[in-house]
PDB file of N, CA and C in Angstrom:
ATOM      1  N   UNK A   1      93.412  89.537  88.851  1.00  0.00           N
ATOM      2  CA  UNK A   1      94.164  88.613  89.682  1.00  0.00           C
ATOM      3  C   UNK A   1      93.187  87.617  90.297  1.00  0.00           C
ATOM      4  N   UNK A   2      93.087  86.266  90.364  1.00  0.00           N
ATOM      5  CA  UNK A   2      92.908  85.018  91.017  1.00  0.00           C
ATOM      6  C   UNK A   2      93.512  84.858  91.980  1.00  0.00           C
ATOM      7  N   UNK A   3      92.753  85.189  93.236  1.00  0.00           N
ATOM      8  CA  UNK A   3      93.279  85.225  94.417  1.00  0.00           C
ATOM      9  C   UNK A   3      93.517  83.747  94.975  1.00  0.00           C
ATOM     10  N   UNK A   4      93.027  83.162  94.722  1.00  0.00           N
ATOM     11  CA  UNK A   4      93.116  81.561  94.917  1.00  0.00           C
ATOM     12  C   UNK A   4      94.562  80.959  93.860  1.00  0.00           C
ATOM     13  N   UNK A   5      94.577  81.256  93.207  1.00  0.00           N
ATOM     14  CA  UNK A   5      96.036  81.059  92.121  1.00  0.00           C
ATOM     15  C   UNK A   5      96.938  81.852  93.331  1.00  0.00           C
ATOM     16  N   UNK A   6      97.077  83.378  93.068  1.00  0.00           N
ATOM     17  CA  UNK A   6      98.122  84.019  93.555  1.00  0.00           C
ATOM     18  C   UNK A   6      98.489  83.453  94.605  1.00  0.00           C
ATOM     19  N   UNK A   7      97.682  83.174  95.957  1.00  0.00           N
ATOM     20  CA  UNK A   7      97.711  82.604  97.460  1.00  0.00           C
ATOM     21  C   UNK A   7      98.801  81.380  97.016  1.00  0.00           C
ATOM     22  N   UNK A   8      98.110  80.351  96.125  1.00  0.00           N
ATOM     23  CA  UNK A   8      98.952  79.249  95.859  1.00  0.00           C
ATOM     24  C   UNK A   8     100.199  78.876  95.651  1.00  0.00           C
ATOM     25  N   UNK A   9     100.691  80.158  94.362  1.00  0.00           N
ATOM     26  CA  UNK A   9     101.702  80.725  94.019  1.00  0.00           C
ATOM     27  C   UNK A   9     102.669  80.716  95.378  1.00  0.00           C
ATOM     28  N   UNK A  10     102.477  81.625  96.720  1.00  0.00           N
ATOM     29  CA  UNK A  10     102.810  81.666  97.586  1.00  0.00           C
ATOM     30  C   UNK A  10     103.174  80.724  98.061  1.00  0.00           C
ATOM     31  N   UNK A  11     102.142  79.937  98.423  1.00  0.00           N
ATOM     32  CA  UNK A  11     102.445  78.710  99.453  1.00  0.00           C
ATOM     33  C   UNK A  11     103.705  77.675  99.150  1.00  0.00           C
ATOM     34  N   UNK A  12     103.456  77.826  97.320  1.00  0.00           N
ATOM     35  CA  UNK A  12     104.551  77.071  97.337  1.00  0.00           C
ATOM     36  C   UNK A  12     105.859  77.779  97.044  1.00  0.00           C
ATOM     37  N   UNK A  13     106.020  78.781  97.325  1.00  0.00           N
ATOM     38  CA  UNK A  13     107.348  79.772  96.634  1.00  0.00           C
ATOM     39  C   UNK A  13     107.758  79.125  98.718  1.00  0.00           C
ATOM     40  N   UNK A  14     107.224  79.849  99.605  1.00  0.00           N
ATOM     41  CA  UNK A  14     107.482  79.242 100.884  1.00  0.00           C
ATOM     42  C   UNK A  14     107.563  77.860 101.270  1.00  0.00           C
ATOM     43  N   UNK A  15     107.192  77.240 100.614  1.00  0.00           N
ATOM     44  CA  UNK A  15     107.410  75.517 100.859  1.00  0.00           C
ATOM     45  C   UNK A  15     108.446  75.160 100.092  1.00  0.00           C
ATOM     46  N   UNK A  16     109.406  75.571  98.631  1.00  0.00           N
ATOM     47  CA  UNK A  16     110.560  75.764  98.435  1.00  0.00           C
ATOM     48  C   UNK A  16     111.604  76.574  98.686  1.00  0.00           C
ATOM     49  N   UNK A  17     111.063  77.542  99.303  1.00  0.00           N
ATOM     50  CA  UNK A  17     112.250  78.281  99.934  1.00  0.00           C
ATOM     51  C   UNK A  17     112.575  77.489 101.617  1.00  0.00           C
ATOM     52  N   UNK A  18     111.479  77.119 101.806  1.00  0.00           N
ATOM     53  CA  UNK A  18     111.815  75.911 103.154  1.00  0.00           C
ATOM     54  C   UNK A  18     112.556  74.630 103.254  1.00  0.00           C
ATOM     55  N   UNK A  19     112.135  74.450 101.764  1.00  0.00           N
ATOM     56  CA  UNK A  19     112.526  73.026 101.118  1.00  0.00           C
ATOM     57  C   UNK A  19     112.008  71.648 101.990  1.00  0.00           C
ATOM     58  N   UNK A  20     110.900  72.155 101.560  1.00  0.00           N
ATOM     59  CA  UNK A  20     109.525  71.171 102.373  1.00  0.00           C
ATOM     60  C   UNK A  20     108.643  70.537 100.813  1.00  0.00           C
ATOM     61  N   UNK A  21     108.637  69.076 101.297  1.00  0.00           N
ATOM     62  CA  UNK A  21     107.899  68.588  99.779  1.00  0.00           C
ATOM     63  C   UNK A  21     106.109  68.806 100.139  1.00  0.00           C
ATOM     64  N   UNK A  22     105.751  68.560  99.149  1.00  0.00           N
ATOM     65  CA  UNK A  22     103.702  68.807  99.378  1.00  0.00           C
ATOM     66  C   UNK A  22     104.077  67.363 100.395  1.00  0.00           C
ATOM     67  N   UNK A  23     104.067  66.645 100.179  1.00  0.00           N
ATOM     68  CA  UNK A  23     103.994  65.768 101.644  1.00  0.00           C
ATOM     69  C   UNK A  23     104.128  66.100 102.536  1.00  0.00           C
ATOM     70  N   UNK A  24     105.105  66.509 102.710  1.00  0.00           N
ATOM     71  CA  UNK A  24     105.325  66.744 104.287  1.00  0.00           C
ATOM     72  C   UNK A  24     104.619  67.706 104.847  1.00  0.00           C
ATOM     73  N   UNK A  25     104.540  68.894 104.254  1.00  0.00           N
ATOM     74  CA  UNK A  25     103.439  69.969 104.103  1.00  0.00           C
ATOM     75  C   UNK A  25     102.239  69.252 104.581  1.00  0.00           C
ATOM     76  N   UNK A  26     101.912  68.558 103.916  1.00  0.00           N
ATOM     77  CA  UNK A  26     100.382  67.903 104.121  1.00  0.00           C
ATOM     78  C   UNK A  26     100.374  66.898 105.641  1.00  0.00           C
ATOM     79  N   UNK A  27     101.432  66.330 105.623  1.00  0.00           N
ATOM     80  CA  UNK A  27     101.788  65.595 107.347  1.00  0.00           C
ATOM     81  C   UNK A  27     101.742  66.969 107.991  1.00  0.00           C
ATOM     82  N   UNK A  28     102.622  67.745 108.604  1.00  0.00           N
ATOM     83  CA  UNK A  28     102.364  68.523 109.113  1.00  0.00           C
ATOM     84  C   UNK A  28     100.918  69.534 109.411  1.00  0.00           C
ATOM     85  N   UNK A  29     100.366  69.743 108.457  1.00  0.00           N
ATOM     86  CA  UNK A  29      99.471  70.441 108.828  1.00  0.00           C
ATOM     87  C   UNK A  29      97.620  69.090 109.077  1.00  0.00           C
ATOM     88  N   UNK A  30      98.301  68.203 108.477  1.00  0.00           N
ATOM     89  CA  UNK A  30      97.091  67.049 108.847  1.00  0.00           C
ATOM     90  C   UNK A  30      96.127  67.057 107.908  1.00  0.00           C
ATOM     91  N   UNK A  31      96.468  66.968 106.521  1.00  0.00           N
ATOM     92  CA  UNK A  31      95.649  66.689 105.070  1.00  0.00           C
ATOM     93  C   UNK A  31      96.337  66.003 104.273  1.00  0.00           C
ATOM     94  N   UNK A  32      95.378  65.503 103.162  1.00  0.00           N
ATOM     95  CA  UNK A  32      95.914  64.511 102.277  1.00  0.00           C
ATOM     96  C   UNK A  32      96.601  65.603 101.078  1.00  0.00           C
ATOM     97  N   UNK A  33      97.918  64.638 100.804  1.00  0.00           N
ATOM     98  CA  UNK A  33      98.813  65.536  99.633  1.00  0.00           C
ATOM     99  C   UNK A  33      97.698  65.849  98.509  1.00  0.00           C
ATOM    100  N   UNK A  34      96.770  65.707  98.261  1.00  0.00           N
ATOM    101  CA  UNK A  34      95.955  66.117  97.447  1.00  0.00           C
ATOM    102  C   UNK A  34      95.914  67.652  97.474  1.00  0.00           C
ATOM    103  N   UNK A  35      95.259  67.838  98.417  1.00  0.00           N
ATOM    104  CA  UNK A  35      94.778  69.203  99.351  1.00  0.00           C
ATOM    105  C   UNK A  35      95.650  69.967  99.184  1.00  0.00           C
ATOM    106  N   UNK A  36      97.049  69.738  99.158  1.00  0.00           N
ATOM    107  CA  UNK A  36      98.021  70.859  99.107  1.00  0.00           C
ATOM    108  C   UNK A  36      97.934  71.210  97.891  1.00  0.00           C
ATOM    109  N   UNK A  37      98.340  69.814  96.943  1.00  0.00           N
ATOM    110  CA  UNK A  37      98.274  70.308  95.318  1.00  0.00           C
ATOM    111  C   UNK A  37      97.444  71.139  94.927  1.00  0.00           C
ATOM    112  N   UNK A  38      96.081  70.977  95.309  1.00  0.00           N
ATOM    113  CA  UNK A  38      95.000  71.693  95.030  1.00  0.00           C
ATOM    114  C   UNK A  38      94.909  72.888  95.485  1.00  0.00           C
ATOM    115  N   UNK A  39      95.264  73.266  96.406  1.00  0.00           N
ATOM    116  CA  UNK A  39      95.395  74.934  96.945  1.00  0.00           C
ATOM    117  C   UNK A  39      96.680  75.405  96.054  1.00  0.00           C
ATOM    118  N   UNK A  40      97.415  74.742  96.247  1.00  0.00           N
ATOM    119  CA  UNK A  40      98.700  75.163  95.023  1.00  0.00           C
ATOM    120  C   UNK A  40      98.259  75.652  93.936  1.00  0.00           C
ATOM    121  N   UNK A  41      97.508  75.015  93.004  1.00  0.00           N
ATOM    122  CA  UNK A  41      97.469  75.232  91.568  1.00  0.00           C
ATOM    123  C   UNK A  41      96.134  75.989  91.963  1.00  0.00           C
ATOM    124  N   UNK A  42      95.385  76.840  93.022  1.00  0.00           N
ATOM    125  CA  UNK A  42      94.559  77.473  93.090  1.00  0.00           C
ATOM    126  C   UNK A  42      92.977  77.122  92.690  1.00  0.00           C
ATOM    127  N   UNK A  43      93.106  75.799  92.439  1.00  0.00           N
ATOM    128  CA  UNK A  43      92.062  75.140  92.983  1.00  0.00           C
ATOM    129  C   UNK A  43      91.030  74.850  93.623  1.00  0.00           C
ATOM    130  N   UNK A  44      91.741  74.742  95.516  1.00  0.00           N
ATOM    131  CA  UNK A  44      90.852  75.130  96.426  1.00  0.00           C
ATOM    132  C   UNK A  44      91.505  76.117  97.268  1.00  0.00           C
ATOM    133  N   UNK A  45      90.540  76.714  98.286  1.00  0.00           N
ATOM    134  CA  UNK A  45      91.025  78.108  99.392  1.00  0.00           C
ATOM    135  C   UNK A  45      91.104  76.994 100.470  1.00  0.00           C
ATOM    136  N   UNK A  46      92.739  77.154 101.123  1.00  0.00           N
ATOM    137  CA  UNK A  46      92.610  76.399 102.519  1.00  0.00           C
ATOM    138  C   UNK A  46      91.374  76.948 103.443  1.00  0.00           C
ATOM    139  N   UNK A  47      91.283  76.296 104.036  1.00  0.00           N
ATOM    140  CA  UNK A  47      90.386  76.683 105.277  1.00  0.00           C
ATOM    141  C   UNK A  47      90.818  77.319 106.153  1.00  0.00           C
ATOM    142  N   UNK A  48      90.480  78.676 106.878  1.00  0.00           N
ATOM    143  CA  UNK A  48      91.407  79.383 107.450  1.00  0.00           C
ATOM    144  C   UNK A  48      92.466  78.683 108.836  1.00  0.00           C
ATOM    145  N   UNK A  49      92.131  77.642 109.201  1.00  0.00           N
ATOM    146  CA  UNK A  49      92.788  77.003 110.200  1.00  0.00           C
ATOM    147  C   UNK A  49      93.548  76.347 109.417  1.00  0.00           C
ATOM    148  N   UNK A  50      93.600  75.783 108.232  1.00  0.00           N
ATOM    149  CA  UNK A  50      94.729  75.271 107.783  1.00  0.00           C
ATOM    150  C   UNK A  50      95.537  76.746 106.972  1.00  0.00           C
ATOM    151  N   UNK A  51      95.039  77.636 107.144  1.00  0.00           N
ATOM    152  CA  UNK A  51      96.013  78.716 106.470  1.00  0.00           C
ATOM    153  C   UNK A  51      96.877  79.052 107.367  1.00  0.00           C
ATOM    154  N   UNK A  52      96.563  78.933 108.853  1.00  0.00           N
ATOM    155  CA  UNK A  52      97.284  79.707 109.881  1.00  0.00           C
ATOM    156  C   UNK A  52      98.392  78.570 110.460  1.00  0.00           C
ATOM    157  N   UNK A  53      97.999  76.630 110.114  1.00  0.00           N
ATOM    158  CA  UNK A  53      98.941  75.808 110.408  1.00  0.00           C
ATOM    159  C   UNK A  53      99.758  76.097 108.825  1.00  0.00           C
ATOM    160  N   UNK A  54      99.434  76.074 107.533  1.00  0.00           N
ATOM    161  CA  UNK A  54     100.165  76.442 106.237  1.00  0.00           C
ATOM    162  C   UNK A  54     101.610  77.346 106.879  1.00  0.00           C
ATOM    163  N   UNK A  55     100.774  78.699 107.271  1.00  0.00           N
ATOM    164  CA  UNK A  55     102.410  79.587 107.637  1.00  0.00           C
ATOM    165  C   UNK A  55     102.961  79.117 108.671  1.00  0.00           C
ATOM    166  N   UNK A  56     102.656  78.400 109.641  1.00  0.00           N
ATOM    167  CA  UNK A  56     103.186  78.291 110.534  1.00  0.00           C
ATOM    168  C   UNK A  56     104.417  77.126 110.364  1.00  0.00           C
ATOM    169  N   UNK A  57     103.879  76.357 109.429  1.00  0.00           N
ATOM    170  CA  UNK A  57     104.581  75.209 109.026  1.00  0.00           C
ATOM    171  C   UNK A  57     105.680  75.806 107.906  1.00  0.00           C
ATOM    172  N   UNK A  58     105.400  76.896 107.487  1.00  0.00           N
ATOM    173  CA  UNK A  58     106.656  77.580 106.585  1.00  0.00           C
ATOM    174  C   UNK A  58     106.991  78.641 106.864  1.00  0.00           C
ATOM    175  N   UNK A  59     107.260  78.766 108.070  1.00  0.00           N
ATOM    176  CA  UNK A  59     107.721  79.860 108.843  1.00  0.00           C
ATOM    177  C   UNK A  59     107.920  81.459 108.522  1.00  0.00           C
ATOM    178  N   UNK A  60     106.689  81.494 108.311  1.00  0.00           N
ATOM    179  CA  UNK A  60     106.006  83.239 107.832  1.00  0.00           C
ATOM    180  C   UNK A  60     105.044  83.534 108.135  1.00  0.00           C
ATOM    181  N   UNK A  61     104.656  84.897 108.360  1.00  0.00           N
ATOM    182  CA  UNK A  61     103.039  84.676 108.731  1.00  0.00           C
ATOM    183  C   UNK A  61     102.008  84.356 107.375  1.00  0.00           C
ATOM    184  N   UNK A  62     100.799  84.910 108.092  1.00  0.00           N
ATOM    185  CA  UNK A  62      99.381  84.870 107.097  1.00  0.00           C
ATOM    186  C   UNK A  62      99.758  85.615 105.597  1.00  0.00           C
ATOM    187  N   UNK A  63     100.149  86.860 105.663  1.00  0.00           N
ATOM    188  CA  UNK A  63     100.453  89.067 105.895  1.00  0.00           C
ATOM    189  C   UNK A  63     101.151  88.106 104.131  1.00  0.00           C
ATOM    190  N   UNK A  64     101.789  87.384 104.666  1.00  0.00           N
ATOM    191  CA  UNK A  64     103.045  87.033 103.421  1.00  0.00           C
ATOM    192  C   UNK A  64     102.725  86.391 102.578  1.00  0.00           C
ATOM    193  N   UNK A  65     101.578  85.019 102.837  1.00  0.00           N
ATOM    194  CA  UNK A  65     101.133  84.642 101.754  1.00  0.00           C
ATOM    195  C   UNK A  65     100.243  85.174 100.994  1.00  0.00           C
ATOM    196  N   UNK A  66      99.707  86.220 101.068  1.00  0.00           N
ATOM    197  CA  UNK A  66      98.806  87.045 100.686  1.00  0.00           C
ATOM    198  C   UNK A  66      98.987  88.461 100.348  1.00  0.00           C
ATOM    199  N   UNK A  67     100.539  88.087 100.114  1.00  0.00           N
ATOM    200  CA  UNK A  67     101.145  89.480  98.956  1.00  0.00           C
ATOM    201  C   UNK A  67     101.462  89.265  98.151  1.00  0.00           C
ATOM    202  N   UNK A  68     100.879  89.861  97.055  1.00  0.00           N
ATOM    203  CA  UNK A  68     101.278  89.566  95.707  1.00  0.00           C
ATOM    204  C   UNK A  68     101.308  90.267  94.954  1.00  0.00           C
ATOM    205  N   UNK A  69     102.988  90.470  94.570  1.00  0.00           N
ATOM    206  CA  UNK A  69     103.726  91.355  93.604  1.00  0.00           C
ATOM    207  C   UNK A  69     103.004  91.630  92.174  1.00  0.00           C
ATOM    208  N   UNK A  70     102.996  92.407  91.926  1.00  0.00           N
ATOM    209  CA  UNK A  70     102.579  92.808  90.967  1.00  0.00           C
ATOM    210  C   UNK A  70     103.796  93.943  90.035  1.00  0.00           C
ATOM    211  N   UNK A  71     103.708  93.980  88.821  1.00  0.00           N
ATOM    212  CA  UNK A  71     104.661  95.189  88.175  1.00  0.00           C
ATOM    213  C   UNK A  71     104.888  96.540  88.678  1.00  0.00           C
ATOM    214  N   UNK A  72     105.589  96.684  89.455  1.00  0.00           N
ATOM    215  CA  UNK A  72     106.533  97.743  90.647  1.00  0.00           C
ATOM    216  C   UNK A  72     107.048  98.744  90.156  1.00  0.00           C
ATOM    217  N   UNK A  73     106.744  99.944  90.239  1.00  0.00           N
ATOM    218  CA  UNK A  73     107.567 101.602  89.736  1.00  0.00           C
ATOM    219  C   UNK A  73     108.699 101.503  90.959  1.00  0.00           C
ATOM    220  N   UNK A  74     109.657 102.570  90.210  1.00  0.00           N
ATOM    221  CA  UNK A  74     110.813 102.774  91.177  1.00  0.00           C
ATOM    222  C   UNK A  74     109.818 103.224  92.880  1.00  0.00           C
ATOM    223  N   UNK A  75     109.004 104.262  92.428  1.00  0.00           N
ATOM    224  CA  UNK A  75     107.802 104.528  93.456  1.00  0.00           C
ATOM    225  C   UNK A  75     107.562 103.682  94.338  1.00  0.00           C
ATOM    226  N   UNK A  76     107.069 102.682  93.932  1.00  0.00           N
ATOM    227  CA  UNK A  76     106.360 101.566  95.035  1.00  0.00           C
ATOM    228  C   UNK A  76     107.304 100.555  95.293  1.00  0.00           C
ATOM    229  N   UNK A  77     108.686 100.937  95.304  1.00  0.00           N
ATOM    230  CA  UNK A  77     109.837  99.947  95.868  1.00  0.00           C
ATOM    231  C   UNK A  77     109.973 101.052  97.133  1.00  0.00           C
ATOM    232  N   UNK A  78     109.879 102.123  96.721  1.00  0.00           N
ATOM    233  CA  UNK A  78     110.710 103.125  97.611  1.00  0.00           C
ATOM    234  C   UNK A  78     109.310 102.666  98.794  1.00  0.00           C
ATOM    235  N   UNK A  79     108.698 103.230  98.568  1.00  0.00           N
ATOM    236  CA  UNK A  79     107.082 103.127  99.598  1.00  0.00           C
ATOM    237  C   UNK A  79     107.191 101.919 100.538  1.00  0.00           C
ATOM    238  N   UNK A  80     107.640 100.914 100.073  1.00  0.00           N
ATOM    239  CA  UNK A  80     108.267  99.264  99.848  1.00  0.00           C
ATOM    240  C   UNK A  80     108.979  99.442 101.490  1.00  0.00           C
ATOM    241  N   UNK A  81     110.336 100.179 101.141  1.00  0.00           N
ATOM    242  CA  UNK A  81     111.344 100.004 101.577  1.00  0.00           C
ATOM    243  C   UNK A  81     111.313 101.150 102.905  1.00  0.00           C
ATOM    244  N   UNK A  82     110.508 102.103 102.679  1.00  0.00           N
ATOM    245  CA  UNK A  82     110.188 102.717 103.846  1.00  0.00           C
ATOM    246  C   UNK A  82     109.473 102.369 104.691  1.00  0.00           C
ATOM    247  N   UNK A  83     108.300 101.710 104.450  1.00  0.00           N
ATOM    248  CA  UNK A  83     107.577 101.186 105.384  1.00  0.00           C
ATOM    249  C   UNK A  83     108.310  99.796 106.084  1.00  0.00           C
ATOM    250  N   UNK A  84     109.467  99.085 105.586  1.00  0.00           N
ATOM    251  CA  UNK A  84     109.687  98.197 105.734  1.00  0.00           C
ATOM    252  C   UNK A  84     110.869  98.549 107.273  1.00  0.00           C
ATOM    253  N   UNK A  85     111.587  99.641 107.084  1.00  0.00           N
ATOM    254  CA  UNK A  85     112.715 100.232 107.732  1.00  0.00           C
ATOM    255  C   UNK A  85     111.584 100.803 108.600  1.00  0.00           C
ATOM    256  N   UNK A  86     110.889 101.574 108.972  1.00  0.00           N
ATOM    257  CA  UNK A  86     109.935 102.139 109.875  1.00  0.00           C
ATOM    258  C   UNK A  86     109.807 100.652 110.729  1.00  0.00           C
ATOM    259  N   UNK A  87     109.288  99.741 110.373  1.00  0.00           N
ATOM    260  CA  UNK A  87     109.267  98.576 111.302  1.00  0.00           C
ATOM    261  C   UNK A  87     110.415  98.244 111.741  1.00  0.00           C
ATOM    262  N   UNK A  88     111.678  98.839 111.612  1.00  0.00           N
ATOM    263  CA  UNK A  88     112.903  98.447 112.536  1.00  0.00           C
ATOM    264  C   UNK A  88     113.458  99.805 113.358  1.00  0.00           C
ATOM    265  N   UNK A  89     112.397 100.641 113.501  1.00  0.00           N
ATOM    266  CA  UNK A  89     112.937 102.186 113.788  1.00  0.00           C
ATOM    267  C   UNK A  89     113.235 102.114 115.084  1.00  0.00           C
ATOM    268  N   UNK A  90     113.226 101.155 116.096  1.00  0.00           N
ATOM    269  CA  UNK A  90     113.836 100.538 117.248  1.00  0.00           C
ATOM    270  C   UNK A  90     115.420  99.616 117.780  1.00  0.00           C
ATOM    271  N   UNK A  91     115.220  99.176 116.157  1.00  0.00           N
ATOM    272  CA  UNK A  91     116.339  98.451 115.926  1.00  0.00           C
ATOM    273  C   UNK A  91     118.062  98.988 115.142  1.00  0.00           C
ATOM    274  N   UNK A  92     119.110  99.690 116.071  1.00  0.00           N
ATOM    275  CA  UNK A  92     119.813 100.148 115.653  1.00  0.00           C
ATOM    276  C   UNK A  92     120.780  99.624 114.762  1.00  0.00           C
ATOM    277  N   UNK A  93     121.028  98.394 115.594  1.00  0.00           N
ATOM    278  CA  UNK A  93     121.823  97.428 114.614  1.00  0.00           C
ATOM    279  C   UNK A  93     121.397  97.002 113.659  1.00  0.00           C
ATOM    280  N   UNK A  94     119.822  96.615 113.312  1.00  0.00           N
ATOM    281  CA  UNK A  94     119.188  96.073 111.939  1.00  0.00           C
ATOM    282  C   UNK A  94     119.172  97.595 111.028  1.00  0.00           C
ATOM    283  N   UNK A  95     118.790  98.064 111.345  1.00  0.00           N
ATOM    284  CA  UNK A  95     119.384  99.575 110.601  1.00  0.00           C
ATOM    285  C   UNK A  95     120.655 100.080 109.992  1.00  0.00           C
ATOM    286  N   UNK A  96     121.675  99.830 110.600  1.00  0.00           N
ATOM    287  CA  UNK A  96     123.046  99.861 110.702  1.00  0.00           C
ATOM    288  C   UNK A  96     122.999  98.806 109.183  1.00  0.00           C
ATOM    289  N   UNK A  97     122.924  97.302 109.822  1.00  0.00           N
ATOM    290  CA  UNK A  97     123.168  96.524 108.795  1.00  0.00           C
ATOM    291  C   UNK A  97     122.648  96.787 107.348  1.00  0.00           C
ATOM    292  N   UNK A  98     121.537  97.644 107.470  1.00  0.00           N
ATOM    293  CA  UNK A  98     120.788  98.055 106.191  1.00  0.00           C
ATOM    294  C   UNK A  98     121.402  98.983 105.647  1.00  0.00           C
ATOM    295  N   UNK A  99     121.866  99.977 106.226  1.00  0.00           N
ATOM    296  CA  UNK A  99     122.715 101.302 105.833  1.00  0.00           C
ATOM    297  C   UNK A  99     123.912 100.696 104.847  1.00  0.00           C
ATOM    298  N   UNK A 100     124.543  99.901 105.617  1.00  0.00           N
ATOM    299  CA  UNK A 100     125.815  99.244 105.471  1.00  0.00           C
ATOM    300  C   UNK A 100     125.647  98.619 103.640  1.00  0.00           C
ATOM    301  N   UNK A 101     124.659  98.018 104.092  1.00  0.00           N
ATOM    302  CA  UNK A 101     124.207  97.473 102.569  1.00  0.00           C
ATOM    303  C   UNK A 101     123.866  98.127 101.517  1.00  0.00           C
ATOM    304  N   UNK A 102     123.554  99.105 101.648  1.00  0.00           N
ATOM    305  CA  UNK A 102     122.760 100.203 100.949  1.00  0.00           C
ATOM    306  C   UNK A 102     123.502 100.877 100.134  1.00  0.00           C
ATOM    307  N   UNK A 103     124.603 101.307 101.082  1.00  0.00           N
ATOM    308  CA  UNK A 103     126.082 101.676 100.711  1.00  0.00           C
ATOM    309  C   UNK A 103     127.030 100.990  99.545  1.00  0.00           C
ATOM    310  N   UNK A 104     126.975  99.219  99.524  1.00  0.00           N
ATOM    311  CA  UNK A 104     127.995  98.811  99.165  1.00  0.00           C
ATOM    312  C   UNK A 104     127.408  98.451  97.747  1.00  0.00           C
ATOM    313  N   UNK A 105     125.811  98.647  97.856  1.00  0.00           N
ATOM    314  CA  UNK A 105     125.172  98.619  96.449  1.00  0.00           C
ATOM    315  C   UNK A 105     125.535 100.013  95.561  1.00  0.00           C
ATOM    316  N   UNK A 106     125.362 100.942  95.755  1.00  0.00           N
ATOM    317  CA  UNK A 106     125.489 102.283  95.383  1.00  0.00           C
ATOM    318  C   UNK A 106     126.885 102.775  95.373  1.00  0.00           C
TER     319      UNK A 106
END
């Protein structure tokens, strides 16, 4: 894995799921649309201050652009999905809603 590709991969899967163009991306965080392209296609590594305006400007953290899926066993969905529900083990209603869902799949 090309961690500089994969990262990129990211940035822009979050800059279309935002539906933010590399321009604006690049206004916002204060670089030339170059710079984005280029971290995009894994090119260059933002600089960590532009990594931390990057998520901030596509509303996710750091944690997210810097996961990268790889070919998944039923195993490591489950592992996935537990650790994911443990971070709401406070939250009855986000639980609830998950149950609920869980249900109407099955």
């Amino acid at each position: 894995m090309q961690l500089k590709k994969e990262l990129g991969k990211n940035i822009q899967k979050y800059r279309k799921l935002n539906k933010i163009t590399q321009e604006k991306l690049a206004e916002i965080i204060g670089v030339e649309i170059n710079s984005i392209s280029s971290i995009e296609t894994g090119k260059y590594f933002p600089s960590p201050e532009n990594l931390i305006k990057i998520a901030n400007a596509l509303n996710t953290n750091i944690s997210n652009l810097f996961y990268f899926k790889e070919d998944c066993s039923c195993d490591d969905y489950i592992e996935e999905i537990n650790r994911n529900i443990k971070l709401l083990a406070n939250d009855k209603t986000k639980l609830e809603s998950i149950n609920n869902f869980i249900k109407q799949i099955i």
